[in-house]
Protein backbone atom coordinates (compact mmCIF):
# COMPACT_ATOMS: atom_id res chain seq x y z
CA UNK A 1 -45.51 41.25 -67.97
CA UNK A 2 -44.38 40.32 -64.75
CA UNK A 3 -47.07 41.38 -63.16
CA UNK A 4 -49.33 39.40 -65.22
CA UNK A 5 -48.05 36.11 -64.25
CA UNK A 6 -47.65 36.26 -60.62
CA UNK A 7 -51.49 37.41 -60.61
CA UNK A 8 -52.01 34.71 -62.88
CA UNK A 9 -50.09 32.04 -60.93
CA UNK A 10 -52.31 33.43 -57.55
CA UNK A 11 -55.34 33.01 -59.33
CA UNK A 12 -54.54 29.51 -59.82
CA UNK A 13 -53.53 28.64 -56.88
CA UNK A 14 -56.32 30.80 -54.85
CA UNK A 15 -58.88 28.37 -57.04
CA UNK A 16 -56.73 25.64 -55.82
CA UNK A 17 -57.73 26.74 -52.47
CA UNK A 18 -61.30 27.16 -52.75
CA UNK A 19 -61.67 24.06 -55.18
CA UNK A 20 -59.56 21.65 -52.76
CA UNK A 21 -62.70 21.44 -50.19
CA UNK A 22 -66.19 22.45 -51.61
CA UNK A 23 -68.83 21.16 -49.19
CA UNK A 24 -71.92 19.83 -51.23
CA UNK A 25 -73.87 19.09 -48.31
CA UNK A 26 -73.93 19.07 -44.80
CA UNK A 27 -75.88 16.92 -41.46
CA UNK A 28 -77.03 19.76 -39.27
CA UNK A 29 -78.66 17.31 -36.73
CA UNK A 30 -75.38 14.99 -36.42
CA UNK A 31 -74.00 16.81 -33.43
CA UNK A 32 -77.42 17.40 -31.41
CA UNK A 33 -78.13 13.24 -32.14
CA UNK A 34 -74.73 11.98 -31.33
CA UNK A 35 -71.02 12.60 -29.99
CA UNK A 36 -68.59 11.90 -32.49
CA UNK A 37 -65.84 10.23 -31.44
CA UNK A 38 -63.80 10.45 -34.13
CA UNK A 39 -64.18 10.84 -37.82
CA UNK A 40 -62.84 9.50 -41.57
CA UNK A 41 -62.79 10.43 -45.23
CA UNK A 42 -64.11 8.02 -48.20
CA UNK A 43 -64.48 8.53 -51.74
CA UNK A 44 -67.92 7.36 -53.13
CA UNK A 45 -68.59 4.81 -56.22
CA UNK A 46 -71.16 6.63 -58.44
CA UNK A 47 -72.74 6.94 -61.62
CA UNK A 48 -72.62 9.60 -64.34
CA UNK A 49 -75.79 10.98 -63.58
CA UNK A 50 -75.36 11.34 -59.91
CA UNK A 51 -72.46 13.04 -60.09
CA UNK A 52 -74.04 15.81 -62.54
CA UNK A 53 -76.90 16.24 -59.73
CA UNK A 54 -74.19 16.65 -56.81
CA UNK A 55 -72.48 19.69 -58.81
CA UNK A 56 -76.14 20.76 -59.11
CA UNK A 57 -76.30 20.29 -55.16
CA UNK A 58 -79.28 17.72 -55.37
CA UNK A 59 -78.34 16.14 -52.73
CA UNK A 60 -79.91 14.57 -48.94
CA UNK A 61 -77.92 13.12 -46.45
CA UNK A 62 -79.97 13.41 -43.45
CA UNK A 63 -81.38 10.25 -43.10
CA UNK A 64 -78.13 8.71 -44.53
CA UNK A 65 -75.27 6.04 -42.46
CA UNK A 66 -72.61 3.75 -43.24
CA UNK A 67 -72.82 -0.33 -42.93
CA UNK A 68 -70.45 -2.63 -43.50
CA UNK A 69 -71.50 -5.85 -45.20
CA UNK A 70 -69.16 -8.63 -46.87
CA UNK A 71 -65.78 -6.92 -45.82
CA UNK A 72 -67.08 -3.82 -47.86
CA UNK A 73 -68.76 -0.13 -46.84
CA UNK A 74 -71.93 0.85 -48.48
CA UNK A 75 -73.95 4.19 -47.70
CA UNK A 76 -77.50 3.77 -47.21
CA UNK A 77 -80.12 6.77 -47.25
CA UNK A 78 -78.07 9.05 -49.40
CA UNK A 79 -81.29 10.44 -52.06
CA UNK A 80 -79.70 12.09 -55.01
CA UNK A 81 -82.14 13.82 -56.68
CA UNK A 82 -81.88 12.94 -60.70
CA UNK A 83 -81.82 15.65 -63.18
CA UNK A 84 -85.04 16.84 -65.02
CA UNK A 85 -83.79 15.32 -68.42
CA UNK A 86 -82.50 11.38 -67.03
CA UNK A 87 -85.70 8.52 -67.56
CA UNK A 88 -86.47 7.69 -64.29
CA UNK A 89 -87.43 4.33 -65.70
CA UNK A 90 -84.29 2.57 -64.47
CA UNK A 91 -83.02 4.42 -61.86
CA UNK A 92 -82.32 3.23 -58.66
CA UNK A 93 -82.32 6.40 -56.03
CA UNK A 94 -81.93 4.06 -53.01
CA UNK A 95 -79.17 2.08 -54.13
CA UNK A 96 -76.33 1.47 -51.84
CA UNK A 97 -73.62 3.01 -52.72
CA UNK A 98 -70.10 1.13 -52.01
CA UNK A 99 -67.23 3.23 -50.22
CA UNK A 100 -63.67 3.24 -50.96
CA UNK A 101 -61.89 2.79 -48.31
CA UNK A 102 -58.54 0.85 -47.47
CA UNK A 103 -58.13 -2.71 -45.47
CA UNK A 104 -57.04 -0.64 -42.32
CA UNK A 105 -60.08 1.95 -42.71
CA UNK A 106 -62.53 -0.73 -42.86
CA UNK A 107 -61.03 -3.22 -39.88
CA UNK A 108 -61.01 0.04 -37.73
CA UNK A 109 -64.56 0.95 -38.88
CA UNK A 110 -65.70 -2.81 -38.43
CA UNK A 111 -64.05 -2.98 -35.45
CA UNK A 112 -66.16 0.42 -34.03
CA UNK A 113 -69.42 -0.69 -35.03
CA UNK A 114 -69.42 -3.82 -33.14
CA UNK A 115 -68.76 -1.93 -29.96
CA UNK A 116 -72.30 -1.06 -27.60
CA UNK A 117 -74.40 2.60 -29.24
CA UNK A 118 -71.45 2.99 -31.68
CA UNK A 119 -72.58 3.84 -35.25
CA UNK A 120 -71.60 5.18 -38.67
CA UNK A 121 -72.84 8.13 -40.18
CA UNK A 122 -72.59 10.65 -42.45
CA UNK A 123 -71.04 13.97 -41.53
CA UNK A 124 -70.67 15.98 -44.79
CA UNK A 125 -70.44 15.28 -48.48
CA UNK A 126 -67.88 17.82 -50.36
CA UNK A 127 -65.89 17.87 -53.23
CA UNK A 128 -61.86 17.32 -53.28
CA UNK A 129 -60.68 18.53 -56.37
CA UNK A 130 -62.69 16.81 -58.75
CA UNK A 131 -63.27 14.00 -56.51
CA UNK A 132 -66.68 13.17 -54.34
CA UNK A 133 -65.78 12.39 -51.26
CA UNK A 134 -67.69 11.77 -47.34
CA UNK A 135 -66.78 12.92 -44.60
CA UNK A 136 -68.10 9.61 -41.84
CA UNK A 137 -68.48 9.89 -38.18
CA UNK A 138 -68.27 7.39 -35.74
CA UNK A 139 -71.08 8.49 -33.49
CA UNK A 140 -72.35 7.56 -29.60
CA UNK A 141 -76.13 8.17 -30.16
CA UNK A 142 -77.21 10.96 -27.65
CA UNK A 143 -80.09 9.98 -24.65
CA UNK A 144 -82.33 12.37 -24.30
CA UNK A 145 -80.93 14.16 -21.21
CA UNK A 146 -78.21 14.81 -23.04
CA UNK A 147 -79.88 16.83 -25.76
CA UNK A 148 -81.45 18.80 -22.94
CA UNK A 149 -78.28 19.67 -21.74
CA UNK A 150 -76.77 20.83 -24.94
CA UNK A 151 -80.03 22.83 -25.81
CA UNK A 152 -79.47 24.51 -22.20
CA UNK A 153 -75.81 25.00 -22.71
CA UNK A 154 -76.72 26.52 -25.92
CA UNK A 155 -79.18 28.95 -24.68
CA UNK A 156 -77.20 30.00 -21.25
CA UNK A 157 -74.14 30.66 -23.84
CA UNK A 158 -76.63 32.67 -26.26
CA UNK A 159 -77.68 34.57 -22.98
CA UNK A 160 -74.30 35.31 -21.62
CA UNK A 161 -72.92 37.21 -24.92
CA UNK A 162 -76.15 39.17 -25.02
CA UNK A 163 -75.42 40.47 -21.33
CA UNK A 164 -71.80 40.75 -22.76
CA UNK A 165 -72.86 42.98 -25.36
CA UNK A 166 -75.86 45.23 -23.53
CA UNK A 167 -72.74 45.90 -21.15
């Protein structure tokens, strides 16, 4: 009996764990496009429907940033793909969709988009408990010579472990 319930209480709390941070989806091109200065977590406003399609994984955040209008977030370019069975009739799939952030989050965001090449976007989308949130990026947008170098870093570092390894 006693064994029962401390594998039952690790269960839980293992699922705990895993369940605290489940990344939905991720922007593979944000760190070859920009440098990230620093980064911030939001929770999303969203309809029923939307949220069904995101535990599907239906989800594109690619093309997607942040702006700021009226003293309030918004997330434009996030496509969530509706489920087979919703009428498309009234759906909206490139609403914006608000942000919830506090006063402080959005003076400091506000405050970083005004400054020159600085802009918001998204990083990841993941789950917190039951809770949607985004992970946003304040990002310097890259110049091309600066992709070149990271593509040559990348390759001379891909190179060296090879030579590492043969030897």
């Amino acid at each position: 009996m006693h064994n029962f319930f401390d594998s039952f209480f690790l269960f839980i709390f293992l699922n705990m764990v895993i369940l605290d941070r489940q990344v939905i989806c991720k922007n593979k091109n944000i760190l070859y496009n920009y440098f990230i200065k620093d980064n911030l977590i939001a929770g999303l406003v969203l309809q029923g429907w939307e949220v069904k399609s995101l535990r599907l994984n239906k989800v594109n955040i690619n093309n997607s940033y942040v702006t700021i209008i009226n003293g309030e977030a918004f997330v434009v370019g996030l496509h969530i793909q509706p489920l087979f069975n919703i009428k498309s009739d009234n759906l909206n799939l490139s609403r914006y969709r608000k942000l919830l952030l506090s006063k402080n989050e959005l003076e400091f965001l506000y405050g970083n988009l005004n400054k020159n090449r600085h802009t918001l976007v998204v990083i990841s989308l993941f789950w917190k408990r039951s809770w949607c949130k985004l992970n946003i990026g304040i990002g310097i947008g890259k110049k091309l010579k600066d992709k070149r170098y990271a593509i040559k870093q990348r390759d001379w570092n891909r190179y060296k472990e090879r030579l590492i390894k043969r030897n």
